[in-house]
Every structure is written in C-alpha cells, then in structure tokens.
PDB file of N, CA and C in Angstrom:
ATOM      1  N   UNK A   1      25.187  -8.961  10.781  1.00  0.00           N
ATOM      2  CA  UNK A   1      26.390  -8.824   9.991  1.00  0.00           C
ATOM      3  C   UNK A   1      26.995  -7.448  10.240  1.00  0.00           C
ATOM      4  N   UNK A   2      28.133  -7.682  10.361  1.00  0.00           N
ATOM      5  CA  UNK A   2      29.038  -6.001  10.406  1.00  0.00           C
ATOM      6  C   UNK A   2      29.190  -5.201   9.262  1.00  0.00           C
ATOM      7  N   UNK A   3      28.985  -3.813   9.469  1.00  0.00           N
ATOM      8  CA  UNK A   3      29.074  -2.612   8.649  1.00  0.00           C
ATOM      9  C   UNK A   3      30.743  -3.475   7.905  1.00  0.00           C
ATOM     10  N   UNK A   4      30.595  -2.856   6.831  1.00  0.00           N
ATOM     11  CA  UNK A   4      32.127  -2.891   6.325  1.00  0.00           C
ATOM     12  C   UNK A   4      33.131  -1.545   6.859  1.00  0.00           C
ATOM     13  N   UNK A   5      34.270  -1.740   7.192  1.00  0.00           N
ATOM     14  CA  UNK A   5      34.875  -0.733   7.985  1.00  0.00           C
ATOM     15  C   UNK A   5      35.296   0.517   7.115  1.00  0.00           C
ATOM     16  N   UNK A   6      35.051   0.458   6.002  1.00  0.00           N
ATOM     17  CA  UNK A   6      35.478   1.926   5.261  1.00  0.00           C
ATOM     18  C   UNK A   6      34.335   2.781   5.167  1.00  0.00           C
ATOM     19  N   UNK A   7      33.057   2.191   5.231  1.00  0.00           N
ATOM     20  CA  UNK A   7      32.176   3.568   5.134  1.00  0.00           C
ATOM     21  C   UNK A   7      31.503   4.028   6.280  1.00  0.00           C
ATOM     22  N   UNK A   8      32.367   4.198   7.395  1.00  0.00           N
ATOM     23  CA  UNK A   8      31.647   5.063   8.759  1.00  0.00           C
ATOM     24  C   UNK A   8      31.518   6.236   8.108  1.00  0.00           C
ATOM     25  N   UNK A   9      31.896   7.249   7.163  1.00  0.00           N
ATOM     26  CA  UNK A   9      31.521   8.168   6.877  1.00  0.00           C
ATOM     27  C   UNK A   9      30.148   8.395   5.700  1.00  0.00           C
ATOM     28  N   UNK A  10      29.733   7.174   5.138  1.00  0.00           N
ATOM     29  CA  UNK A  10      28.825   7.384   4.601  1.00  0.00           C
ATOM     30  C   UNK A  10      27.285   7.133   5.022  1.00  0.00           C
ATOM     31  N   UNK A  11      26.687   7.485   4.478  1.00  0.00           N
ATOM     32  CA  UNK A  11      24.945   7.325   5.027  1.00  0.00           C
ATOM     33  C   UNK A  11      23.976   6.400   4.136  1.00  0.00           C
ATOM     34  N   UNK A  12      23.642   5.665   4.734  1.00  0.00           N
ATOM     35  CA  UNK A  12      22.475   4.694   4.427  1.00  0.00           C
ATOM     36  C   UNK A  12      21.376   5.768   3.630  1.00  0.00           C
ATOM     37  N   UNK A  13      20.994   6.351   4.297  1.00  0.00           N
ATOM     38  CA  UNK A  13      19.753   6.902   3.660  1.00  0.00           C
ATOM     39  C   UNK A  13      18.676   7.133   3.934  1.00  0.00           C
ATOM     40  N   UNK A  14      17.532   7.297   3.612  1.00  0.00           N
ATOM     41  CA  UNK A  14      16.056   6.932   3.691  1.00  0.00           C
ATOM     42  C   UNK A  14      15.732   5.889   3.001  1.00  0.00           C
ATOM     43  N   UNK A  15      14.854   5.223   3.757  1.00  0.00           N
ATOM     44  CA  UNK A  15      14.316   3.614   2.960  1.00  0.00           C
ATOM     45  C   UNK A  15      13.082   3.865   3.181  1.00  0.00           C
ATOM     46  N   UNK A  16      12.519   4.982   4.345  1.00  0.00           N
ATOM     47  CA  UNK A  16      11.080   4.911   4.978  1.00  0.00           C
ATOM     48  C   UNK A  16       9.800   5.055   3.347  1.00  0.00           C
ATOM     49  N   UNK A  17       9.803   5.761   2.531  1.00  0.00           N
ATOM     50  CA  UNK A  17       9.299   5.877   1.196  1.00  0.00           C
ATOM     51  C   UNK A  17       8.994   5.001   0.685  1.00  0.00           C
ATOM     52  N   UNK A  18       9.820   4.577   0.186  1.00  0.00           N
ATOM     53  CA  UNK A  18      10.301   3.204  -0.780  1.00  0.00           C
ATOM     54  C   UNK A  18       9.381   1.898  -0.116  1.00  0.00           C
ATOM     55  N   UNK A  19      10.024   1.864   1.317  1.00  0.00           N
ATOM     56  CA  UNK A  19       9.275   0.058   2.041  1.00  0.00           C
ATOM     57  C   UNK A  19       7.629   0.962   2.299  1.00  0.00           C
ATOM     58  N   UNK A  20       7.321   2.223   2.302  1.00  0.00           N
ATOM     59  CA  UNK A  20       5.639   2.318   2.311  1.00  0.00           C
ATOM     60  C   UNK A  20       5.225   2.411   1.275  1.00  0.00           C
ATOM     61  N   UNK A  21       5.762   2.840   0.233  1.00  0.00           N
ATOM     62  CA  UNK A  21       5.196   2.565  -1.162  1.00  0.00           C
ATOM     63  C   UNK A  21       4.312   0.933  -1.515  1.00  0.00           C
ATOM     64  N   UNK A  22       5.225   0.129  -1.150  1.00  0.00           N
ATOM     65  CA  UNK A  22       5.403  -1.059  -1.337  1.00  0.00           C
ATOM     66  C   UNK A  22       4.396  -2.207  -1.036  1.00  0.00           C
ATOM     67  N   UNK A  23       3.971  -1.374   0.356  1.00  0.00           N
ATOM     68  CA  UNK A  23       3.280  -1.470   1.069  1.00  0.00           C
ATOM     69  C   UNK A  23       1.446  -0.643   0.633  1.00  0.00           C
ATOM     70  N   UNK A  24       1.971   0.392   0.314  1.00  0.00           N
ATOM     71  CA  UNK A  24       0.743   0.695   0.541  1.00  0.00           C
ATOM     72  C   UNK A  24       0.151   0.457  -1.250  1.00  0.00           C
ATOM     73  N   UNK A  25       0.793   0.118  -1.720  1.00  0.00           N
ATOM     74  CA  UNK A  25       0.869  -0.645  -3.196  1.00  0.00           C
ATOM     75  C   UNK A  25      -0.179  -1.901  -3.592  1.00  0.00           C
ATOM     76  N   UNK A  26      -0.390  -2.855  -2.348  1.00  0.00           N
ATOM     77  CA  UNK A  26      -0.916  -3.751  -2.377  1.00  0.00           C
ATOM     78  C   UNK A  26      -2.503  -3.765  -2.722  1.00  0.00           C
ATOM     79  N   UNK A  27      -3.151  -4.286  -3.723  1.00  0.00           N
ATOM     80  CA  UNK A  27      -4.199  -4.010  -4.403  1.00  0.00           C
ATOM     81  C   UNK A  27      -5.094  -4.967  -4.100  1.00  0.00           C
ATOM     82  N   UNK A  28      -4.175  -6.296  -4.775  1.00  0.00           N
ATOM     83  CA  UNK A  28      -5.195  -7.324  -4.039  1.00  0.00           C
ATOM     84  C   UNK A  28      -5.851  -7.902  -2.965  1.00  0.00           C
ATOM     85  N   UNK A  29      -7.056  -8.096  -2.867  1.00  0.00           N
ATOM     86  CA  UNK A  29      -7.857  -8.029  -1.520  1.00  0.00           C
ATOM     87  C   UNK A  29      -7.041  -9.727  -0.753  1.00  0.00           C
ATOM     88  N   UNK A  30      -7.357 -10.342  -1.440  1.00  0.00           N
ATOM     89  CA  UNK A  30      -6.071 -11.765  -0.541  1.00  0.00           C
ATOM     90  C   UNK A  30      -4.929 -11.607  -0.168  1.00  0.00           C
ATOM     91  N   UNK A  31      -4.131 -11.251  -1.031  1.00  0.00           N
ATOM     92  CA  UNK A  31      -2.881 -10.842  -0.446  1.00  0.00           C
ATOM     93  C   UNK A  31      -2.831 -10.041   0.025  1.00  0.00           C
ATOM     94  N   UNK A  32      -3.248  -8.456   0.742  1.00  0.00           N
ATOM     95  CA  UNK A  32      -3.469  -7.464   1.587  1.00  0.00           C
ATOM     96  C   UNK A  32      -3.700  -8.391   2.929  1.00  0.00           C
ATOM     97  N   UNK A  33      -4.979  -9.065   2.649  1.00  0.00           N
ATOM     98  CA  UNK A  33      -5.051  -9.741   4.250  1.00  0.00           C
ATOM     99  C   UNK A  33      -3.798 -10.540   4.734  1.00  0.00           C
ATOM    100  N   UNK A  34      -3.195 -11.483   3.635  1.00  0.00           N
ATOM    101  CA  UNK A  34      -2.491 -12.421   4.221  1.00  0.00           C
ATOM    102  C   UNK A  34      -0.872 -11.742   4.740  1.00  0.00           C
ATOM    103  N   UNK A  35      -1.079 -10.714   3.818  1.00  0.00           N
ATOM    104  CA  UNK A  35       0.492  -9.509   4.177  1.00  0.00           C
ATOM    105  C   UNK A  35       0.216  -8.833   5.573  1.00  0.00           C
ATOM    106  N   UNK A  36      -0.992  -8.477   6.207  1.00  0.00           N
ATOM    107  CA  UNK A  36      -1.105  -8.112   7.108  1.00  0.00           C
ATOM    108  C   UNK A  36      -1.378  -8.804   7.944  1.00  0.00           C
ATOM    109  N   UNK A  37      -1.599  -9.893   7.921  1.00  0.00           N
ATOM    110  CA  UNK A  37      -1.584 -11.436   8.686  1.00  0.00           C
ATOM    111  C   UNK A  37       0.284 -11.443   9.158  1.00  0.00           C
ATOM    112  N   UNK A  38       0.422 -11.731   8.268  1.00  0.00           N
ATOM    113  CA  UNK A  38       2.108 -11.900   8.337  1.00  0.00           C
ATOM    114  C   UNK A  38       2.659 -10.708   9.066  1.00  0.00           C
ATOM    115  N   UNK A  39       2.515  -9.460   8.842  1.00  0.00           N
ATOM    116  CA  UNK A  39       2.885  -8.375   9.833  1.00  0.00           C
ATOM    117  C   UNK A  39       2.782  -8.794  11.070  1.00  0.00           C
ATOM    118  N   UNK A  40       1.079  -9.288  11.356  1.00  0.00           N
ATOM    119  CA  UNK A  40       1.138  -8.899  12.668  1.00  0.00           C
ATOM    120  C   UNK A  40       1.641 -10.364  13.320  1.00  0.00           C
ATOM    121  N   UNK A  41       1.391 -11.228  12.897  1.00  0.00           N
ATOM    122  CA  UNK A  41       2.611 -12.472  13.653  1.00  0.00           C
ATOM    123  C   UNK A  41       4.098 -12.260  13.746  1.00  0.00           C
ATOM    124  N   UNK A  42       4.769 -11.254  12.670  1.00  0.00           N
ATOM    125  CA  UNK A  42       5.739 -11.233  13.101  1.00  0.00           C
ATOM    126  C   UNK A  42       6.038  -9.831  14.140  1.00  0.00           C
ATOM    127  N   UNK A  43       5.056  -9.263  14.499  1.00  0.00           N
ATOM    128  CA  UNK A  43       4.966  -8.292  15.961  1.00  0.00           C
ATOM    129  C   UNK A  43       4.829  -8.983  16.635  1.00  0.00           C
ATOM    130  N   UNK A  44       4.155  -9.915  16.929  1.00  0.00           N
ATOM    131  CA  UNK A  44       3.795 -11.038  17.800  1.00  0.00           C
ATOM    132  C   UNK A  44       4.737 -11.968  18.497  1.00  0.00           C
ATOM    133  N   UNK A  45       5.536 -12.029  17.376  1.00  0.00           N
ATOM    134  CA  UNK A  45       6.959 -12.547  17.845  1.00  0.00           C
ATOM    135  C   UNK A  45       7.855 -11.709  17.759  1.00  0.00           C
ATOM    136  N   UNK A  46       7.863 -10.254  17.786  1.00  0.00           N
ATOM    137  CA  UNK A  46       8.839  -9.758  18.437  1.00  0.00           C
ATOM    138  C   UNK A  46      10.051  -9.348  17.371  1.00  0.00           C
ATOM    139  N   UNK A  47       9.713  -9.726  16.391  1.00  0.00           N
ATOM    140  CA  UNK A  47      10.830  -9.751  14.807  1.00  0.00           C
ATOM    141  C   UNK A  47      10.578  -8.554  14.658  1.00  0.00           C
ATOM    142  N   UNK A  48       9.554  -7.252  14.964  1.00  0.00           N
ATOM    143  CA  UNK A  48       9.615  -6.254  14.739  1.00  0.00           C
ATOM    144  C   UNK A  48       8.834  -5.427  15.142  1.00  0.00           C
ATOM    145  N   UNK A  49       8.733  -3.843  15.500  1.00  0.00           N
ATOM    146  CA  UNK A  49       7.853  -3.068  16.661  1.00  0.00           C
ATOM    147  C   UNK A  49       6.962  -1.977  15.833  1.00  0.00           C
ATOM    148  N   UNK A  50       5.850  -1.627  16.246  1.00  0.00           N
ATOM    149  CA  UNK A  50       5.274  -0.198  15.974  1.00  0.00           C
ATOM    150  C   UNK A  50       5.986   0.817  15.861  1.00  0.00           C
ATOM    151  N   UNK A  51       5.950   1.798  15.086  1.00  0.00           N
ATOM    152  CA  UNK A  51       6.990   3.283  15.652  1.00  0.00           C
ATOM    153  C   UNK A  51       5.296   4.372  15.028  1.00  0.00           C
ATOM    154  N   UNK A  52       5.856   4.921  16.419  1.00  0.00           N
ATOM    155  CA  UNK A  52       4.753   6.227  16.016  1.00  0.00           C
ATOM    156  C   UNK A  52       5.522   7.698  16.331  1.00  0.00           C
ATOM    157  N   UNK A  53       5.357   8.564  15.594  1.00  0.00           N
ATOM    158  CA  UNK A  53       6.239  10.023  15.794  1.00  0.00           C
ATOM    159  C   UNK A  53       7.567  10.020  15.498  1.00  0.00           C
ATOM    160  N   UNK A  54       7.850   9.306  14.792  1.00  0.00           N
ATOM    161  CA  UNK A  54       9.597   9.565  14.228  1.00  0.00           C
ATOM    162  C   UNK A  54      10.273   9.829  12.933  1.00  0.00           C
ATOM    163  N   UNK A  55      11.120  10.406  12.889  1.00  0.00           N
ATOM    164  CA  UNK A  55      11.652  10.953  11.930  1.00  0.00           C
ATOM    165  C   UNK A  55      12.634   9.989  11.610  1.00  0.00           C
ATOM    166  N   UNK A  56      11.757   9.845  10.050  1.00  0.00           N
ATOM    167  CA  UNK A  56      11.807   8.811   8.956  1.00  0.00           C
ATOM    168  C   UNK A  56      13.498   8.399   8.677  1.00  0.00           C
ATOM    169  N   UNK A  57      14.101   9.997   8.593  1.00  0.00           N
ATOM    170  CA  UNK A  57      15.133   9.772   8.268  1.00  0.00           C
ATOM    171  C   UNK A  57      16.362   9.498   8.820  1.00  0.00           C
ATOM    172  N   UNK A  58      16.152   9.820  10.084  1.00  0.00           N
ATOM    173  CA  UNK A  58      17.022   9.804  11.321  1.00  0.00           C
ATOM    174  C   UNK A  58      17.207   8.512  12.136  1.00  0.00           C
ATOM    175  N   UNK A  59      15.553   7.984  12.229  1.00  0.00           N
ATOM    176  CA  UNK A  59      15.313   6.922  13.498  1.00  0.00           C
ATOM    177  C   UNK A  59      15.445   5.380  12.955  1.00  0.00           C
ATOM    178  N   UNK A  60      16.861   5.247  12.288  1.00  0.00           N
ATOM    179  CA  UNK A  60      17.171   3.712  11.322  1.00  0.00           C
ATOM    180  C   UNK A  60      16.693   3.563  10.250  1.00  0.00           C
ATOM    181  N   UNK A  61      16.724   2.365  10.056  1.00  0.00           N
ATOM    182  CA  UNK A  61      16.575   2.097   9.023  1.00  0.00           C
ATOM    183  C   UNK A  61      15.203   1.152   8.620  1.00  0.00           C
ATOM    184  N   UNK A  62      14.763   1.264   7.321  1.00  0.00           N
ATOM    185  CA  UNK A  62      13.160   0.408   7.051  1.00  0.00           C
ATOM    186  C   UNK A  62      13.579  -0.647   5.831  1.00  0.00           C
ATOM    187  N   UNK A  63      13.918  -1.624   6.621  1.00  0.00           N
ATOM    188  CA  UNK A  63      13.874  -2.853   5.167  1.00  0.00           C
ATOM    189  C   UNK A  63      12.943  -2.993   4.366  1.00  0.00           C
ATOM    190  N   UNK A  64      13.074  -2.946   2.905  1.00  0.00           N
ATOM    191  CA  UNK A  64      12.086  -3.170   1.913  1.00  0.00           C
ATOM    192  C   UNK A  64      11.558  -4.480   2.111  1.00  0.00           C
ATOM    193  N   UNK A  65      10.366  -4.545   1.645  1.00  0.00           N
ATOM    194  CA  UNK A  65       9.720  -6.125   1.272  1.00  0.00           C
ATOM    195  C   UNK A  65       8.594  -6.221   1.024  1.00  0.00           C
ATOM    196  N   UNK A  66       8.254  -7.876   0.184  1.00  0.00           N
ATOM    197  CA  UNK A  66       7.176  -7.304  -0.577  1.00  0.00           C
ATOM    198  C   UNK A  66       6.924  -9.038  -0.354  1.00  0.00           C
ATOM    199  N   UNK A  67       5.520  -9.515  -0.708  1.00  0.00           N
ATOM    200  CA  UNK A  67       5.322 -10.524  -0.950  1.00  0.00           C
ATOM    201  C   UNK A  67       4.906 -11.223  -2.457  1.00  0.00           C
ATOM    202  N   UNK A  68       5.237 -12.538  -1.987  1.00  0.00           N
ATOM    203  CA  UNK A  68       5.060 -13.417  -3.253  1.00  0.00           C
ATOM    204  C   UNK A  68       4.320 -14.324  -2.870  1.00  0.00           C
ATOM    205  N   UNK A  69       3.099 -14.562  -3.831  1.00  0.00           N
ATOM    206  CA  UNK A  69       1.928 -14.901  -3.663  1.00  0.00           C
ATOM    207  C   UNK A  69       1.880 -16.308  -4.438  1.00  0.00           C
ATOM    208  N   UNK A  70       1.666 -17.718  -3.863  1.00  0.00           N
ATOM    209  CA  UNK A  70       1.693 -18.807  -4.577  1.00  0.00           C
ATOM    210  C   UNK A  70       0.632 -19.657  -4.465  1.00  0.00           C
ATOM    211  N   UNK A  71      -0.432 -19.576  -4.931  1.00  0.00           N
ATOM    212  CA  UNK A  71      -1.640 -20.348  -4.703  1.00  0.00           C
ATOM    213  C   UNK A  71      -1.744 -21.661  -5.021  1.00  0.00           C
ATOM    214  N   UNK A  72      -1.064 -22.741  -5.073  1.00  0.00           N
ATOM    215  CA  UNK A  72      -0.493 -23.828  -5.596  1.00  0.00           C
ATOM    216  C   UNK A  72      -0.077 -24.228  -4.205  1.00  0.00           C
ATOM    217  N   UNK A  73       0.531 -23.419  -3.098  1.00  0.00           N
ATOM    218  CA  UNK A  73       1.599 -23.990  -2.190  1.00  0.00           C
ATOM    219  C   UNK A  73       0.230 -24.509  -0.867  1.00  0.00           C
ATOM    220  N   UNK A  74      -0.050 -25.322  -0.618  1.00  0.00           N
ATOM    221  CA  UNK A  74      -0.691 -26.249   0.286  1.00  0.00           C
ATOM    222  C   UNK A  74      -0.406 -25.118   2.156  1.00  0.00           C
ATOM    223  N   UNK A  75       0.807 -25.281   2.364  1.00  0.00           N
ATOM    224  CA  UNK A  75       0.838 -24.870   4.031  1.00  0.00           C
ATOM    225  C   UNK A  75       1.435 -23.498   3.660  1.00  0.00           C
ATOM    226  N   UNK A  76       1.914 -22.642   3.010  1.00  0.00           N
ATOM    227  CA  UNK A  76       2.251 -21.088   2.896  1.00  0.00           C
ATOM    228  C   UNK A  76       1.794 -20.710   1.916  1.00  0.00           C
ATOM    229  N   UNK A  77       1.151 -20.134   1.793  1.00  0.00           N
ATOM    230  CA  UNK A  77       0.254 -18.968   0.189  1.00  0.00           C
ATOM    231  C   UNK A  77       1.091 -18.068   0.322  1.00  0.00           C
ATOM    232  N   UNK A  78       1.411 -16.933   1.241  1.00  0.00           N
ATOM    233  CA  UNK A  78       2.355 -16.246   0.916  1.00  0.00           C
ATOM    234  C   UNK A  78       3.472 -16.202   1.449  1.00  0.00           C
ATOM    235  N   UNK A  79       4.725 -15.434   0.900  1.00  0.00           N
ATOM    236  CA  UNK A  79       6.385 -15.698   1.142  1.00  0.00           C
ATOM    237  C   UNK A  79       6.909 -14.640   1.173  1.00  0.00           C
ATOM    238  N   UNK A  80       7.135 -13.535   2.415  1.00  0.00           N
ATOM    239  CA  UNK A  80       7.856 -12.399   2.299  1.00  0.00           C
ATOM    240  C   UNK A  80       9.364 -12.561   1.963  1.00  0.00           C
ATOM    241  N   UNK A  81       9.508 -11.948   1.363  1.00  0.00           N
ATOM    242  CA  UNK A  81      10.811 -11.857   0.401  1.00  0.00           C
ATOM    243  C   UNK A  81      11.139 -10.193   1.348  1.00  0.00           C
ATOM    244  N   UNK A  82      12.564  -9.918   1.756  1.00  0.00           N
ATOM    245  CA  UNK A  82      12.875  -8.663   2.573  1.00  0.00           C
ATOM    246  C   UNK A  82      13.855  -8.448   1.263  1.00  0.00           C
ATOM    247  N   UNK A  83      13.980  -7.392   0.833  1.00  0.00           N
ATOM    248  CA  UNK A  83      15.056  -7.156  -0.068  1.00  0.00           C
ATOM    249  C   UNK A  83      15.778  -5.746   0.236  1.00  0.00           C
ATOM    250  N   UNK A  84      16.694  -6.635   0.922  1.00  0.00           N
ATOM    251  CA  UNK A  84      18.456  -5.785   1.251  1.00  0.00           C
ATOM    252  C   UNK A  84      18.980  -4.550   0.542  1.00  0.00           C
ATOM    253  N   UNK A  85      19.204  -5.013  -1.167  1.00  0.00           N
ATOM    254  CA  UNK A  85      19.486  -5.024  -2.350  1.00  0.00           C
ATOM    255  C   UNK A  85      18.944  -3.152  -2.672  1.00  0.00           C
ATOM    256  N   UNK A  86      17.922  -3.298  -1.898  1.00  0.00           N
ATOM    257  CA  UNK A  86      17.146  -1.841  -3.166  1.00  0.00           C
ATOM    258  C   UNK A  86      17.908  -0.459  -2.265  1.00  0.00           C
ATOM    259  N   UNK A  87      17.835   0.086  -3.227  1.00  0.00           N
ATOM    260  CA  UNK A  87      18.938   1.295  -2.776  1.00  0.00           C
ATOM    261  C   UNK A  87      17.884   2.484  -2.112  1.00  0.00           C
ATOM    262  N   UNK A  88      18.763   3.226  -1.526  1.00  0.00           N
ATOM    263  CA  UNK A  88      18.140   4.060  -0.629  1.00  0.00           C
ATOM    264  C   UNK A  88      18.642   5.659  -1.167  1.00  0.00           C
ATOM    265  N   UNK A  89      18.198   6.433  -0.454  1.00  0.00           N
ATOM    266  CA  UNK A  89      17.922   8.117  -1.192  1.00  0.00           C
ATOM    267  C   UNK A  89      19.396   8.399  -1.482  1.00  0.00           C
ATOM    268  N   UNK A  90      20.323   7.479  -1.048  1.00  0.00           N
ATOM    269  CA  UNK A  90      21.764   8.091  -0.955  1.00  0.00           C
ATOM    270  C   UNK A  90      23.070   7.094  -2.120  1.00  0.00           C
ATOM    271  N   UNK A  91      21.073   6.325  -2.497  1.00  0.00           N
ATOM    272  CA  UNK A  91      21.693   5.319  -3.711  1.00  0.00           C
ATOM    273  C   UNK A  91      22.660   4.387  -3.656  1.00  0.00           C
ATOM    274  N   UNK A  92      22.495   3.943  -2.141  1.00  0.00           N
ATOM    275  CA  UNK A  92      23.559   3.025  -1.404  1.00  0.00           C
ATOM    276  C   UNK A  92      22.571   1.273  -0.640  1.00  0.00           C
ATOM    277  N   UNK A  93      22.155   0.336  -0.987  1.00  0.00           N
ATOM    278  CA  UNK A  93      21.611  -0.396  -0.333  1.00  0.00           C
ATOM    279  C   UNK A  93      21.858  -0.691   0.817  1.00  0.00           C
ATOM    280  N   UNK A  94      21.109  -1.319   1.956  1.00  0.00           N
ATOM    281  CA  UNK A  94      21.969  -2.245   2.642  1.00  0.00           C
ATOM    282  C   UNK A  94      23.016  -3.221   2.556  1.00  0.00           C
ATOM    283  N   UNK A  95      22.654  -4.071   1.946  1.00  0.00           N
ATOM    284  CA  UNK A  95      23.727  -5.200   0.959  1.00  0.00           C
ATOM    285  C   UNK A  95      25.117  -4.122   0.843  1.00  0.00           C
ATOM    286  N   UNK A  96      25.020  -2.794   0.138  1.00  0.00           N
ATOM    287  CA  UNK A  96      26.304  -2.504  -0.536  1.00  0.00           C
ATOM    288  C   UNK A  96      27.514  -2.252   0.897  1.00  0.00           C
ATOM    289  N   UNK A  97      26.894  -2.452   1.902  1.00  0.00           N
ATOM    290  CA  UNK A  97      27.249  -1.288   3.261  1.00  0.00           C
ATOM    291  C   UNK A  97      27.801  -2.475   4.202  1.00  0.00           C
ATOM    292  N   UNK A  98      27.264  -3.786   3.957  1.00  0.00           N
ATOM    293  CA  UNK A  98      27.382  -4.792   4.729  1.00  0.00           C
ATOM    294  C   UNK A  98      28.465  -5.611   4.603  1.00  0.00           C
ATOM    295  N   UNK A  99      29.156  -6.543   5.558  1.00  0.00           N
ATOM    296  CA  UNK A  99      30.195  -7.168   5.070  1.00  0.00           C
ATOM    297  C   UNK A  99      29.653  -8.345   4.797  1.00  0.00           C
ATOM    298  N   UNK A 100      30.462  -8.809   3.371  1.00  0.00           N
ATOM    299  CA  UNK A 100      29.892 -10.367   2.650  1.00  0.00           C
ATOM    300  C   UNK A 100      29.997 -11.657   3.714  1.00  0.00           C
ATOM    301  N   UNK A 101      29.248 -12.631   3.830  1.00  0.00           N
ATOM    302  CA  UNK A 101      29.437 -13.427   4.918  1.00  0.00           C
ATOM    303  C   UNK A 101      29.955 -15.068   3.879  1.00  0.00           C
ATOM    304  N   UNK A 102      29.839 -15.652   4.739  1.00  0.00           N
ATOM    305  CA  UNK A 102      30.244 -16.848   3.996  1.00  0.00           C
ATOM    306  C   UNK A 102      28.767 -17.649   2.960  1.00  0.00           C
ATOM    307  N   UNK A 103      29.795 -18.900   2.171  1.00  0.00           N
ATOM    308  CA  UNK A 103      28.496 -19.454   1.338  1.00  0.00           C
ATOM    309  C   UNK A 103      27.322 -20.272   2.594  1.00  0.00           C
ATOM    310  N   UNK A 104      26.649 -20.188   1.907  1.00  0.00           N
ATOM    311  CA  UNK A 104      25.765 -21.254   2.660  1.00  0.00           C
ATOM    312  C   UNK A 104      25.348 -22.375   1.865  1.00  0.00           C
ATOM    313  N   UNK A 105      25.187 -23.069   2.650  1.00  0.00           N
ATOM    314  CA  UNK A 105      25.283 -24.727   1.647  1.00  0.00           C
ATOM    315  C   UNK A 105      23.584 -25.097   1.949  1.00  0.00           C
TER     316      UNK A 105
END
C-alpha cells in the first residue's frame, strides 16, 4: 500500500522496542515454541530475514505482533495477528501513514 502523499516530511519512528518487548514477553512454554515455530517457517518462506548489527532506528521499520493462542482449533493452535495500528516513538502507527485501500468482501 502507498505512503499517503502529505506526510513525506514526517517519521514513522521506532517500532524496534515495542515488537521485542512483545516478543520477549512470551512466558508460556507452548506458545513460545509454537511462536518460534511460526518465525522460523515464515524465514523459510522468505516473508521475512535475520538482521544482525543495525540501527534500530534508521534500518526500517519492525511490525508489531503477537500471537493468539486457541486450543480448541484442530489444524492451527496458534494465529499471528501483525498489528499495524500500535504507534511508534513518534506516536504515529503504520495504519495512520498508509493510504486506506478498498473494502474487502
């Protein structure tokens, strides 16, 4: 989706904090494995890379996300949820920065 065209002058932020908090938050011993299960399949496919030595604040951006844990659900126990929405050091989300797209049906 495209930036919205009025805020080339403003800044996203830091998100790097916030999405390791989130992360390193995770307590429960099942869902830890199955969140890091899910990481690494989606390295696996390429949806997202290692970074080592970079500056947090400079080198893009870190989508928040967190999982939701459903022990009831037969073929997925857990459901990463990425959330756009949470604001960053400059108190600006992704979502707020983005242009609205159409409904989806």
């Amino acid at each position: 989706m495209p930036f919205k065209p009025e805020i080339e002058k403003i800044s996203l932020g830091d998100s790097y904090q916030m999405t390791f908090k989130r992360l390193d938050n995770l307590r429960n011993p099942t869902m830890k494995f199955l969140y890091l299960e899910f990481l690494r399949e989606y390295k696996n496919l390429n949806h997202m890379e290692e970074i080592t030595n970079c500056n947090h604040s400079n080198d893009g951006y870190f989508l928040p996300h967190q999982g939701v844990l459903r022990a009831s659900s037969i073929t997925t126990k857990l459901r990463v949820v990425f959330d756009a929405s949470a604001k960053t050091t400059t108190r600006y989300s992704l979502n707020d920065l983005l242009c609205a797209g159409g409904v989806l049906h």
